[in-house]
C-alpha atoms as a PDB file:
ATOM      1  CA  UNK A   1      93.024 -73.751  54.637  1.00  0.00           C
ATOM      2  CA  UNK A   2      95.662 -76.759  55.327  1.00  0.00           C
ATOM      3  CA  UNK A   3      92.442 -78.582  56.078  1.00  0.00           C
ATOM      4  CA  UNK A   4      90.618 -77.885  52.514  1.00  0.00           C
ATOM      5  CA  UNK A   5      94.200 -78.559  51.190  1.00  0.00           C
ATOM      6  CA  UNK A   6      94.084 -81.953  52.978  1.00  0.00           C
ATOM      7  CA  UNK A   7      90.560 -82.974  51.899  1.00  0.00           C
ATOM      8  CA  UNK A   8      90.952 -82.304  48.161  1.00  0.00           C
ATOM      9  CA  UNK A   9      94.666 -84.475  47.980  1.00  0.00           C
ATOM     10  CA  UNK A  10      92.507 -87.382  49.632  1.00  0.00           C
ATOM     11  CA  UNK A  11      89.632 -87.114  47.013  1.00  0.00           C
ATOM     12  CA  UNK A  12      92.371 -86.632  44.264  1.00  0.00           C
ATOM     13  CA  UNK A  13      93.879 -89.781  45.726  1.00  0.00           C
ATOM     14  CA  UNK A  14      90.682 -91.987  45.064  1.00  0.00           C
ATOM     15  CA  UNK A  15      88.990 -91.489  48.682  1.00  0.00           C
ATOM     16  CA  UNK A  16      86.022 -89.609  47.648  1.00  0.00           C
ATOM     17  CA  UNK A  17      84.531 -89.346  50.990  1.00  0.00           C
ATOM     18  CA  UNK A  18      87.317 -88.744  53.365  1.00  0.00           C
ATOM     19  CA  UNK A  19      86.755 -89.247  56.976  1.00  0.00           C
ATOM     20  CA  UNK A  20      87.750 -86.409  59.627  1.00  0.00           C
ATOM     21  CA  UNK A  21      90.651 -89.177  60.664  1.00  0.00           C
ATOM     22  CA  UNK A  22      92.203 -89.573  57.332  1.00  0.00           C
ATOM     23  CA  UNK A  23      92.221 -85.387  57.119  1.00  0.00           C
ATOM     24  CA  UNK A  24      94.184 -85.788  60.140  1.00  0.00           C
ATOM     25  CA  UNK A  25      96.479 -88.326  59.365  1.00  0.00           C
ATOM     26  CA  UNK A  26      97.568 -86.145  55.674  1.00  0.00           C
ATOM     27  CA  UNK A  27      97.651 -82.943  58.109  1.00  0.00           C
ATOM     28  CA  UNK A  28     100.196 -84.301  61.019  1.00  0.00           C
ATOM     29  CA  UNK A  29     101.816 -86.356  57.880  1.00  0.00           C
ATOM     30  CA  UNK A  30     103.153 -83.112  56.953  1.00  0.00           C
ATOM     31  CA  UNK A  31     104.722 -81.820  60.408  1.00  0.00           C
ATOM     32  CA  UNK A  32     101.783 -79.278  60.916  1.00  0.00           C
ATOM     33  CA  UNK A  33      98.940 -79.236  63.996  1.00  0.00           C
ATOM     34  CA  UNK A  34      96.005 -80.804  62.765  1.00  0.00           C
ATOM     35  CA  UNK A  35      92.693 -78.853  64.326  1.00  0.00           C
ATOM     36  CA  UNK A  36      90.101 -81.205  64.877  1.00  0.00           C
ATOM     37  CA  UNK A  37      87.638 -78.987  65.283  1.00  0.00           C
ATOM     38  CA  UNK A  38      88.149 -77.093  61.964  1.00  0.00           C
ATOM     39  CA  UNK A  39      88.137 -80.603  60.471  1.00  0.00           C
ATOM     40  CA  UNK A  40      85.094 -82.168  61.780  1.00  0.00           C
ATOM     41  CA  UNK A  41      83.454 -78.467  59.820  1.00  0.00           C
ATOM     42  CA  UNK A  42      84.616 -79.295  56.688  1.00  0.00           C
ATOM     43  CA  UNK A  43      84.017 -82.913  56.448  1.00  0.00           C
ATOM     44  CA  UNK A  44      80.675 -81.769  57.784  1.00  0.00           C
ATOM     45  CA  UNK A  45      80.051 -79.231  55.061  1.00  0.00           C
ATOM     46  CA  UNK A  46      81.360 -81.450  52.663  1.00  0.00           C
ATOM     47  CA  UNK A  47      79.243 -84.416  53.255  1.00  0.00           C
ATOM     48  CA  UNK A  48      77.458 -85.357  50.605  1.00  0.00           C
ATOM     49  CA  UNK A  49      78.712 -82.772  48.074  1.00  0.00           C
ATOM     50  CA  UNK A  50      81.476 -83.365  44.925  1.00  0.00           C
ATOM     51  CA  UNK A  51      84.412 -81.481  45.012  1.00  0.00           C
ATOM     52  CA  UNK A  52      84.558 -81.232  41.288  1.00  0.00           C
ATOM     53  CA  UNK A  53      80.922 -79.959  41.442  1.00  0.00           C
ATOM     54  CA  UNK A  54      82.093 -77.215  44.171  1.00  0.00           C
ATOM     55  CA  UNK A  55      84.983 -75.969  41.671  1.00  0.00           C
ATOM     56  CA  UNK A  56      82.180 -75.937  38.938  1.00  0.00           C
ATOM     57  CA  UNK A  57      80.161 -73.464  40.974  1.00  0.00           C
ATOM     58  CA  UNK A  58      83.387 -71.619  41.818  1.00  0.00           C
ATOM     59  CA  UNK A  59      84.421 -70.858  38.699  1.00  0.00           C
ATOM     60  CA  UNK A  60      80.834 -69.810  37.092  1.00  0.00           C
ATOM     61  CA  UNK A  61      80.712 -67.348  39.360  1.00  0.00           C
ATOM     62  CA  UNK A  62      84.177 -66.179  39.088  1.00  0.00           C
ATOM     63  CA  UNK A  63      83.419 -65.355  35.268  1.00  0.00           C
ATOM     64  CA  UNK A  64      81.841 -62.536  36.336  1.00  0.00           C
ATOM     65  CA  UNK A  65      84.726 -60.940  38.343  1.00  0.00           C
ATOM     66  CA  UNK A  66      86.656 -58.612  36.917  1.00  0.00           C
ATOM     67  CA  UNK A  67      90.914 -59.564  36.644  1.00  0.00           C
ATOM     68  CA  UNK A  68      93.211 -57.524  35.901  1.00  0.00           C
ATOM     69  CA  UNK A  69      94.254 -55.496  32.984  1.00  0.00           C
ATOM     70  CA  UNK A  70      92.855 -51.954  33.212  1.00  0.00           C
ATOM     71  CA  UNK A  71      96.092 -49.104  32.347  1.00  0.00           C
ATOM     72  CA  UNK A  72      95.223 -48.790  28.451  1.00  0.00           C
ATOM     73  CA  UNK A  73      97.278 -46.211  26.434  1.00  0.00           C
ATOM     74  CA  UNK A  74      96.537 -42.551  25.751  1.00  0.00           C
ATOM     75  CA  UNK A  75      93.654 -41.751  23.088  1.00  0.00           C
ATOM     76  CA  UNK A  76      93.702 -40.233  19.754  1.00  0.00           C
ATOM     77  CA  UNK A  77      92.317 -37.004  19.157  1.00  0.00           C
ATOM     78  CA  UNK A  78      89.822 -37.130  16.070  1.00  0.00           C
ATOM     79  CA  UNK A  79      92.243 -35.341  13.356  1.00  0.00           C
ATOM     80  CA  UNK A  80      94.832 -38.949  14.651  1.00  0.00           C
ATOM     81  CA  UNK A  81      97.431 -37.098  16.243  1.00  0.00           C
ATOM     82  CA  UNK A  82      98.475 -38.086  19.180  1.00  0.00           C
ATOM     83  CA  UNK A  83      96.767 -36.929  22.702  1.00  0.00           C
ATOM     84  CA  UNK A  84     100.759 -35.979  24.266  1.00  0.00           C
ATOM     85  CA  UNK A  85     103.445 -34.856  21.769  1.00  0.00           C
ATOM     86  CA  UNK A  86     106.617 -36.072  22.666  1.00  0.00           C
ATOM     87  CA  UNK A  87     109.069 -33.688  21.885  1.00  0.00           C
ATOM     88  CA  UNK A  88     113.273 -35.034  21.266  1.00  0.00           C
ATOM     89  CA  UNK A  89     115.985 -32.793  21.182  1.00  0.00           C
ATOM     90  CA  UNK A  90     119.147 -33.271  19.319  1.00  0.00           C
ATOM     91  CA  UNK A  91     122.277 -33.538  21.361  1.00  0.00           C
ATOM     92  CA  UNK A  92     125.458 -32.346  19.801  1.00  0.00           C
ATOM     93  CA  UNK A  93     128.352 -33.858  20.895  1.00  0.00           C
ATOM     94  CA  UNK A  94     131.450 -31.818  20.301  1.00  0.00           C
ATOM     95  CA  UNK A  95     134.453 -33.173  19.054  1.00  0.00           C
ATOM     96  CA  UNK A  96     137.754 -32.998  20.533  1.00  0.00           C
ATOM     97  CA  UNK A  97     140.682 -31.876  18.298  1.00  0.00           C
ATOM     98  CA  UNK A  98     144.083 -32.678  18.417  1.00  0.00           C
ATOM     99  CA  UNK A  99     145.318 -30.003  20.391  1.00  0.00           C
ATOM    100  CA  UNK A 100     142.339 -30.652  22.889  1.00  0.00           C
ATOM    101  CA  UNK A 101     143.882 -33.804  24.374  1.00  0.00           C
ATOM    102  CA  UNK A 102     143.936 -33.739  28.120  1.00  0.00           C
ATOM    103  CA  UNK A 103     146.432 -35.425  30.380  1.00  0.00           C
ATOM    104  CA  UNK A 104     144.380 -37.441  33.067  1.00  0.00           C
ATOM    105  CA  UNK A 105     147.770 -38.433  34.651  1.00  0.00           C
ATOM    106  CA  UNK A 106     148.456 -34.116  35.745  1.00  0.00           C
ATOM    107  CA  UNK A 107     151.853 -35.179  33.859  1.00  0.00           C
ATOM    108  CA  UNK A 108     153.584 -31.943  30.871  1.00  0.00           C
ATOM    109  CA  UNK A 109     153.822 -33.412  27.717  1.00  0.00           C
ATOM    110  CA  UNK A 110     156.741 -35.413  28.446  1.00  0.00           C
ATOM    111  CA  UNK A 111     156.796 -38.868  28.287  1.00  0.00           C
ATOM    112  CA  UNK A 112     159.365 -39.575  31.117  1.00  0.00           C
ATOM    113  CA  UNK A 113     157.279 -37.955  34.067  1.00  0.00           C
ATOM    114  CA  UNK A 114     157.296 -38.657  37.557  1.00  0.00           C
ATOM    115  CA  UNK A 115     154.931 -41.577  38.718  1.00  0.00           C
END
């Protein structure tokens, strides 16, 4: 893969026919282990090809593939209701009165306790 990588920066740089050597020379530029043999391959296959027409070809037959999407949401019956009912239920909260205070502190009801 580094060495497609490698190939298409040299043709985007203006050297539309880049030699196995100048593959090389981008590859080790970058720290990694250039693999001649897997170079000499694709300079091979590449020879006298465009890489723009090679994308071209790529993507007309990519068209075709499905990406993607799918999930969709839940039908409608044919009278429009909904296919699942979602049901709520009302929560009542109760309401504390004034004699319903609690103490968090375990203190009585005076306000010098012990701490």
């Amino acid at each position: 893969m580094q060495e497609a990588a490698a190939y298409i920066l040299l043709v985007l740089g203006g050297n539309s026919t880049p030699s196995p050597d100048d593959v090389k020379k981008v590859i080790t530029a970058t720290g990694a282990e250039a693999n001649d043999e897997s170079i000499a391959t694709l300079v091979g296959d590449m020879e006298g090809k465009s890489v723009n027409d090679l994308f071209s070809e790529g993507m007309e037959k990519l068209k075709d593939v499905p990406m993607g999407g799918g999930g969709g949401g839940g039908g409608a019956s044919a009278d429009g209701a909904s296919a699942v009912e979602v049901v709520e239920e009302e929560e009542e909260e109760e309401e504390a009165g004034p004699g319903d205070a609690v103490d968090m502190f375990g203190g009585g009801d005076d306000a010098g306790g012990d701490y």
